[in-house]
Protein backbone atom coordinates (compact mmCIF):
# COMPACT_ATOMS: atom_id res chain seq x y z
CA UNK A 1 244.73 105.52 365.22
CA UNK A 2 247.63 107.81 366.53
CA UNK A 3 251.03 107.27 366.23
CA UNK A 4 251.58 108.66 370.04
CA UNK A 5 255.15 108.22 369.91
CA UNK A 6 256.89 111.18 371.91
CA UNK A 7 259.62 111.64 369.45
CA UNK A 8 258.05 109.93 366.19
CA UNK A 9 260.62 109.41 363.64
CA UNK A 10 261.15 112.14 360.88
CA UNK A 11 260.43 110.08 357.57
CA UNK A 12 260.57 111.40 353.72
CA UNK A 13 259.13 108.36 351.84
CA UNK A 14 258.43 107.10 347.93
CA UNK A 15 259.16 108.20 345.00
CA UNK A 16 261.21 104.53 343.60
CA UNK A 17 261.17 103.67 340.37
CA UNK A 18 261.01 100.18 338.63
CA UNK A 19 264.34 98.19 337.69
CA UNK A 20 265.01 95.66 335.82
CA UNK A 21 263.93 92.45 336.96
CA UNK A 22 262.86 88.88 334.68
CA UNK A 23 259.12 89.01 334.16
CA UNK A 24 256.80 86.58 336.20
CA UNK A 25 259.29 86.26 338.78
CA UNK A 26 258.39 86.83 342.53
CA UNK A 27 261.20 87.57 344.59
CA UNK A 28 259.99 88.03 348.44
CA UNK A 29 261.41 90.72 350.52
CA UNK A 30 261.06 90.03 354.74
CA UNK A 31 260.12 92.78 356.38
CA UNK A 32 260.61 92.25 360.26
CA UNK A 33 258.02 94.39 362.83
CA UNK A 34 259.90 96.49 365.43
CA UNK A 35 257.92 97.00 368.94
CA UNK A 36 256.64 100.66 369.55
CA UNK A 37 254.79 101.29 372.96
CA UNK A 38 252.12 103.80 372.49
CA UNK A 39 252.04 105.84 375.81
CA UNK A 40 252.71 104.72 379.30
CA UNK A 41 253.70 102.20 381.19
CA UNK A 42 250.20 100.19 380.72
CA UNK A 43 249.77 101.42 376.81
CA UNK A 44 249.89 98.84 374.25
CA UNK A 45 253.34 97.56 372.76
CA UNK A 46 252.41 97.76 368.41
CA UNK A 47 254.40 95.52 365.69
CA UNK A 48 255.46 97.98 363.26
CA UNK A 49 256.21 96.68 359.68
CA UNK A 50 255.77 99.97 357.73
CA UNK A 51 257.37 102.36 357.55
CA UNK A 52 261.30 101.14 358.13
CA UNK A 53 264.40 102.00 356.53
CA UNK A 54 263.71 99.02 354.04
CA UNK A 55 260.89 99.94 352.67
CA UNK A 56 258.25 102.95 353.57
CA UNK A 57 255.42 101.90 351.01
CA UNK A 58 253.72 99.09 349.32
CA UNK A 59 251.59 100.66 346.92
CA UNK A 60 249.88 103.87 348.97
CA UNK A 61 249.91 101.75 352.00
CA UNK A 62 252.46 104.09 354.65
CA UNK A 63 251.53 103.03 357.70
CA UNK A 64 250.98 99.33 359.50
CA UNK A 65 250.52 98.37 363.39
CA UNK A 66 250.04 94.55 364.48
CA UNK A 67 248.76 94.79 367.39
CA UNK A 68 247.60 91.88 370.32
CA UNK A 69 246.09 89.55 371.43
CA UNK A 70 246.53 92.24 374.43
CA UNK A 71 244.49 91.07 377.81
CA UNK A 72 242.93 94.90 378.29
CA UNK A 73 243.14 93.60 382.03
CA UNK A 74 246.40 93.77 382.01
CA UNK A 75 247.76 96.46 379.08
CA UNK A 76 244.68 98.90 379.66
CA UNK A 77 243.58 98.31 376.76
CA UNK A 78 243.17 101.52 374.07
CA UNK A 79 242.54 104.88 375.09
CA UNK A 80 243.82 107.38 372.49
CA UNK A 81 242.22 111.02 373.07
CA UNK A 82 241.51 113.00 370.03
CA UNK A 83 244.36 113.78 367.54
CA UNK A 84 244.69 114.94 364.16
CA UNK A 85 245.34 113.69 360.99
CA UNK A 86 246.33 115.16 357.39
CA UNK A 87 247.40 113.81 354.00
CA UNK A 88 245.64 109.90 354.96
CA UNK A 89 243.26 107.59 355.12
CA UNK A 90 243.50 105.69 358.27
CA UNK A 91 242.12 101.98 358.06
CA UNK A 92 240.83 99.74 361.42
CA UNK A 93 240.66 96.41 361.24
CA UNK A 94 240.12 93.84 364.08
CA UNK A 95 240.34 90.48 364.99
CA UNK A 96 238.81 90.75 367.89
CA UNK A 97 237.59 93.26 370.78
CA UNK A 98 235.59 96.35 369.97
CA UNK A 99 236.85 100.04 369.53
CA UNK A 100 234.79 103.24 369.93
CA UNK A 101 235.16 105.96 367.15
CA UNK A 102 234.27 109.46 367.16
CA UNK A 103 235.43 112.25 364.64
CA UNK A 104 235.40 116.12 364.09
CA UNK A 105 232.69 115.30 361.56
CA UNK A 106 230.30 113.72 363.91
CA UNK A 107 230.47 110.53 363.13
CA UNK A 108 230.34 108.13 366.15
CA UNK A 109 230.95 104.37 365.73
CA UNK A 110 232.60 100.80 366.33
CA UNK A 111 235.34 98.90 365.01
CA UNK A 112 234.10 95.30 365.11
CA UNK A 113 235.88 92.15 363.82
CA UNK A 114 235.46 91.50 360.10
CA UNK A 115 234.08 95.47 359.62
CA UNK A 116 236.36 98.21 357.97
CA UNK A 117 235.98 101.55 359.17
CA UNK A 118 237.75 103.94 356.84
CA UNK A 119 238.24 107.79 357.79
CA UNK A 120 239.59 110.17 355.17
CA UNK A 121 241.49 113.31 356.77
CA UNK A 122 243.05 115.12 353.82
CA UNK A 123 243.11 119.11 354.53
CA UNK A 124 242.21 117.75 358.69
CA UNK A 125 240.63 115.90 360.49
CA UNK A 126 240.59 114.56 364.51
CA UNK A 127 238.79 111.66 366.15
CA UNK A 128 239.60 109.56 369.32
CA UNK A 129 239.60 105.45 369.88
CA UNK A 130 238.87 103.95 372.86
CA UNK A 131 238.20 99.87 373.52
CA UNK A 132 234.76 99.42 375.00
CA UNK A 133 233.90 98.05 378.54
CA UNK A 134 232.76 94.68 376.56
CA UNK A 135 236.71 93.90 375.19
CA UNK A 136 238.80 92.13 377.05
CA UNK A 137 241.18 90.91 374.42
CA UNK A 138 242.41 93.77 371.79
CA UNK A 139 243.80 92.20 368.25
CA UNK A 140 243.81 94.08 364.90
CA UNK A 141 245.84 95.81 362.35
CA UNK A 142 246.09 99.82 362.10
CA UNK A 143 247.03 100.96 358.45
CA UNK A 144 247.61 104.27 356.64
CA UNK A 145 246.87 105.26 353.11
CA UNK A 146 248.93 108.02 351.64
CA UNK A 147 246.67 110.31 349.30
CA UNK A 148 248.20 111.47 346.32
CA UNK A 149 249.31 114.83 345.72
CA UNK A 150 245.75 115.92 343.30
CA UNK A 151 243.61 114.57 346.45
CA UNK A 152 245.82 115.40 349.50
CA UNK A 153 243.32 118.43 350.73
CA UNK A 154 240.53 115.70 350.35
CA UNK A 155 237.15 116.42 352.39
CA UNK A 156 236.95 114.39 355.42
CA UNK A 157 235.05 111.55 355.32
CA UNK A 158 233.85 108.21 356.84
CA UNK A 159 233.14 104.35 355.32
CA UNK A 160 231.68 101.46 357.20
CA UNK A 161 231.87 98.10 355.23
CA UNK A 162 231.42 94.27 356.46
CA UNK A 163 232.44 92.40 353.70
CA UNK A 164 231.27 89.06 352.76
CA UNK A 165 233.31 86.10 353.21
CA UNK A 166 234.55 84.39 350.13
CA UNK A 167 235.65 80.34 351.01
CA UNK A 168 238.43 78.82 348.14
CA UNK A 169 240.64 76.04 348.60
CA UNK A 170 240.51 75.84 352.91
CA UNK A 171 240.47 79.64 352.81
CA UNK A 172 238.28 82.40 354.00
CA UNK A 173 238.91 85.91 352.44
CA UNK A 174 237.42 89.13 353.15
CA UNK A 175 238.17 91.90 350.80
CA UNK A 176 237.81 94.99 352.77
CA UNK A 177 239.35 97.44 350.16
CA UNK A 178 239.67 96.57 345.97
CA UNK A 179 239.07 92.77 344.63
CA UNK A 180 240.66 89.68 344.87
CA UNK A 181 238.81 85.61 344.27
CA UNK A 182 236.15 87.16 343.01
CA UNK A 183 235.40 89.68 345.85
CA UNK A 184 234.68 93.60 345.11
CA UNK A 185 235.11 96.09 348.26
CA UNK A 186 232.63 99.30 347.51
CA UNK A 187 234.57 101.44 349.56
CA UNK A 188 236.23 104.62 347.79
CA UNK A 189 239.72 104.86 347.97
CA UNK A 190 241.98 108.00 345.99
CA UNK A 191 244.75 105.40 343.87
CA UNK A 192 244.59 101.78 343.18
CA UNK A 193 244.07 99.54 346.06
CA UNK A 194 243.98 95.68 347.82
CA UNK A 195 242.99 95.03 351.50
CA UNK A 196 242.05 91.51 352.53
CA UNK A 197 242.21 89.22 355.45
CA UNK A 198 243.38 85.42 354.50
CA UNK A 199 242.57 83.00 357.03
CA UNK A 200 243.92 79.53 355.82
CA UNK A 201 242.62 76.39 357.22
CA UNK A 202 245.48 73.61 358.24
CA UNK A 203 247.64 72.88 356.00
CA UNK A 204 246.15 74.96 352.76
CA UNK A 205 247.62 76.13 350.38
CA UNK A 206 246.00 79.24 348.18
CA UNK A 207 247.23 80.68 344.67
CA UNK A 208 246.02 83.91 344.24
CA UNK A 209 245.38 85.69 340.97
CA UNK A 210 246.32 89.39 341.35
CA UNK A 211 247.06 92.48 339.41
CA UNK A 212 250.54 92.26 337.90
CA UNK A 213 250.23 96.04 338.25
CA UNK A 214 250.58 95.92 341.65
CA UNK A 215 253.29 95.39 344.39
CA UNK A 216 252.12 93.31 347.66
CA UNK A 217 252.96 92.80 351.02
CA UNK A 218 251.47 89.67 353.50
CA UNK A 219 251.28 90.40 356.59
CA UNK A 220 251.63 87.46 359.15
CA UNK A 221 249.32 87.64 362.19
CA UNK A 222 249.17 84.30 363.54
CA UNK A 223 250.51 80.67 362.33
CA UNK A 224 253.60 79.81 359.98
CA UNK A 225 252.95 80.73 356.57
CA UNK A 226 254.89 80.46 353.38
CA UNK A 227 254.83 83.76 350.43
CA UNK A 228 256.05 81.82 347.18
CA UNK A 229 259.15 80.62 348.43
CA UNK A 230 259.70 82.57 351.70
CA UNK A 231 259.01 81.10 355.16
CA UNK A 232 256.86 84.37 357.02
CA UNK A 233 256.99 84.45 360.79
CA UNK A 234 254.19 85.72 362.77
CA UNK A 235 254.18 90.25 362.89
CA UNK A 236 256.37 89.60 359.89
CA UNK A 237 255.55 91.13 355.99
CA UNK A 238 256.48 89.47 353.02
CA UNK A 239 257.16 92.61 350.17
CA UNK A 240 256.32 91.11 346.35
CA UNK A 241 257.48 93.72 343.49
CA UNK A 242 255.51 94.15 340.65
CA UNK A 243 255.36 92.16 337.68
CA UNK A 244 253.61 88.96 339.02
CA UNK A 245 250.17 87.81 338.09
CA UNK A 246 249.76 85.07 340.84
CA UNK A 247 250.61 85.03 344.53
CA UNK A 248 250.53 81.18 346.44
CA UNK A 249 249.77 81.61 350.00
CA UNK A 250 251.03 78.13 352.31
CA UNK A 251 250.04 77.56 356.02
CA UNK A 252 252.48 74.80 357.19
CA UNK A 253 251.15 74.27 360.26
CA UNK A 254 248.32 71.91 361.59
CA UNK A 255 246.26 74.74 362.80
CA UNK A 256 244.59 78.20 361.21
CA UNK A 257 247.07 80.71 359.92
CA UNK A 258 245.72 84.55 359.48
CA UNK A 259 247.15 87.29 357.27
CA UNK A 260 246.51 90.59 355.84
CA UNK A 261 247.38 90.99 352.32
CA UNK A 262 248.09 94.48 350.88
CA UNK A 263 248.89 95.80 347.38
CA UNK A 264 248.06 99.14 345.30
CA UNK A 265 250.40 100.66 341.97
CA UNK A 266 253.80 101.93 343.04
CA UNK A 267 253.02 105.46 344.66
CA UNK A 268 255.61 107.61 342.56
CA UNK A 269 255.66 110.89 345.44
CA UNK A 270 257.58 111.94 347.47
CA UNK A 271 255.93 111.87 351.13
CA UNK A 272 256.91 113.38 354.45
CA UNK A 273 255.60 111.70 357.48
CA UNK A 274 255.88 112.93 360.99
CA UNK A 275 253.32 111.66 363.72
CA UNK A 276 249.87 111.81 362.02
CA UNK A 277 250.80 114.16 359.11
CA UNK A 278 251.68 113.46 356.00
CA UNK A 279 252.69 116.28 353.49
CA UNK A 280 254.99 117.40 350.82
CA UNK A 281 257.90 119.17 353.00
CA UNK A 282 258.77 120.25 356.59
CA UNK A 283 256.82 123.40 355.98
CA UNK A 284 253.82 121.22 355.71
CA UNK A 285 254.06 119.17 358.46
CA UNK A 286 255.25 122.25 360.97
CA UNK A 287 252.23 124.23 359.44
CA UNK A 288 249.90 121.32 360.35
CA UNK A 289 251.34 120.85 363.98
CA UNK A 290 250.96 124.81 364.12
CA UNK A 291 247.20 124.67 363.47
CA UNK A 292 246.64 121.86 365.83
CA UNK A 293 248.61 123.03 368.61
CA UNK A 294 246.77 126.71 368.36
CA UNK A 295 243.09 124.83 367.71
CA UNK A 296 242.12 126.13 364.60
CA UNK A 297 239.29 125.21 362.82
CA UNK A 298 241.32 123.11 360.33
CA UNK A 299 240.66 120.23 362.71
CA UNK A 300 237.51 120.66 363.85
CA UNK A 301 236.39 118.95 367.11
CA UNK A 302 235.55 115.60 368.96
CA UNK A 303 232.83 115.61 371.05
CA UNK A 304 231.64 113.04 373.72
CA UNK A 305 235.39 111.89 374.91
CA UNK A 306 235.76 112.59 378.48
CA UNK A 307 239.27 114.34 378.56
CA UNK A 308 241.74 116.32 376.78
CA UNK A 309 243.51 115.87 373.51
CA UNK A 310 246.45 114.35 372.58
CA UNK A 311 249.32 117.08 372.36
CA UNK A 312 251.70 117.80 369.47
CA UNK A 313 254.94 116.47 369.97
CA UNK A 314 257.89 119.16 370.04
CA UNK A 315 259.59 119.38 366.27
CA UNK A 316 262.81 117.94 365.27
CA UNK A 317 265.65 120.49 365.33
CA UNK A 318 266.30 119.53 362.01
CA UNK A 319 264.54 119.99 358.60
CA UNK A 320 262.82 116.38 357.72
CA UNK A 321 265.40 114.04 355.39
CA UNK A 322 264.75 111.86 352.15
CA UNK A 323 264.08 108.26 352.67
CA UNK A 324 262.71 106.12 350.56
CA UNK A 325 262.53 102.61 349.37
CA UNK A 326 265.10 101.14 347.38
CA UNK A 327 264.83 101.22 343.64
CA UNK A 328 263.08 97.69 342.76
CA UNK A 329 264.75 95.21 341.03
């Protein structure tokens, strides 16, 4: 997915180290969504959670849009021409309605509900998504992986997975990247990773055993929900440090709760993001708009969407800044 902001913010990201901080404890940080409308005046309206001034990652996770449940009759539904991408792997995931996907490597296919589609754009890569005739309701996360700095010229590439679901304690999981109750994702990912959907029946109550390695985020998408001891609001994300071994997941309301839970090992780099490029420095990211403003080869090409691609927005005047999240405690 595109960020299609027209002045997207200028972002240098990571790098935080570890404080101190009493072992086994689970302190929840709330991360509240701020609304980004993707185009015009009949584009979506995203909930973005990451990145913010807060906090840019959770593990190698950059990059999350909450999105819906958008009437297509009304919003228009998605229509985002081709565009590139460097430096990521960009991560679909629906709750319902269908997207169409087509990439510079050929590959033509649909986002679905309960189906991952991963696509890996290190050195480049550009593809379009556009909601099919059959949607008329448009709900899903959009998430970026940052790849480190050894596989940040990766190959492009393309996974499809459905994952099993996996029922514990009034809960339904599917583990679309990683493991978690039990459940193993096959797709490849480039550091240490955890994608799953939790959908908790009335009332339940889950505890999770995770990898104390990791830090976490839940993502709220529907219902109230409680992260240890922190209420969560729906399009909010509930940041865990790491250090803890198990994670208790409450819905206390009488009907379903949904959320995305995320985690991977602290990503130690320093990151610059800037529309759909991540690098290392400004020179990286003006290089890559360079290349895709001029068409080179880099990128490759989409074929079989009826219209132009998606522009490069003008540079800031200024070089890109640090940012990054504050050390953990």
């Amino acid at each position: 997915m595109s960020n299609v902001e027209t002045k997207p913010a200028q972002l240098r990201c990571g790098g935080e180290t570890d404080g101190d901080r009493p072992a086994g404890t689970a302190p929840v940080e709330v991360l509240t969504a701020r609304e980004v409308p993707l185009g015009g005046p009949r584009a979506m309206t995203v909930r973005r959670t990451l990145p913010q001034r807060s906090r840019t990652l959770i593990g190698a996770w950059c990059f999350a849009d909450h999105y819906g449940p958008d009437d297509v009759s009304e919003t228009g539904g998605m229509d985002v021409a081709p565009h590139p991408h460097t430096g990521l792997q960009t991560v679909s995931w629906l709750f319902t309605g269908e997207i169409e996907h087509r990439d510079s490597m050929g590959s033509h296919a649909y986002v679905r509900p309960g189906e991952l589609n991963l696509m890996t754009g290190g050195h480049g890569i550009s593809h379009s998504e556009v909601s099919t005739p059959r949607t008329t309701v448009l709900h899903g996360v959009q998430l970026w992986v940052a790849l480190p700095e050894e596989h940040r010229a990766a190959e492009r590439d393309f996974q499809h997975h459905a994952p099993e679901p996996v029922s514990i304690d009034g809960a339904e999981i599917r583990v679309f990247l990683g493991s978690l109750a039990g459940s193993v994702s096959p797709v490849r990912t480039f550091t240490p990773l955890l994608g799953a959907e939790i959908v908790l029946g009335p009332r339940a109550s889950l505890t999770l055993a995770v990898d104390p390695g990791f830090e976490h985020g839940l993502l709220v998408d529907q219902g109230r929900v409680r992260l240890a001891d922190a209420p969560l609001a729906p399009a909010e994300l509930g940041y865990v440090p790491p250090g803890v071994d198990t994670l208790t997941v409450t819905n206390e309301s009488d009907d379903v709760a949904r959320t995305v839970l995320l985690g991977g090992t602290p990503f130690d780099e320093e990151i610059v993001m800037w529309w759909n490029f991540i690098g290392r420095s400004h020179e990286d990211i003006a290089k890559a708009r360079d290349d895709w403003q001029n068409a080179s080869d880099r990128f490759g090409a989409v074929e079989g969407y009826p219209g132009e691609r998606l522009p490069a927005p003008a540079l800031p005047n200024a070089v890109i800044t640090p940012r990054g999240n504050p050390p953990r405690r």
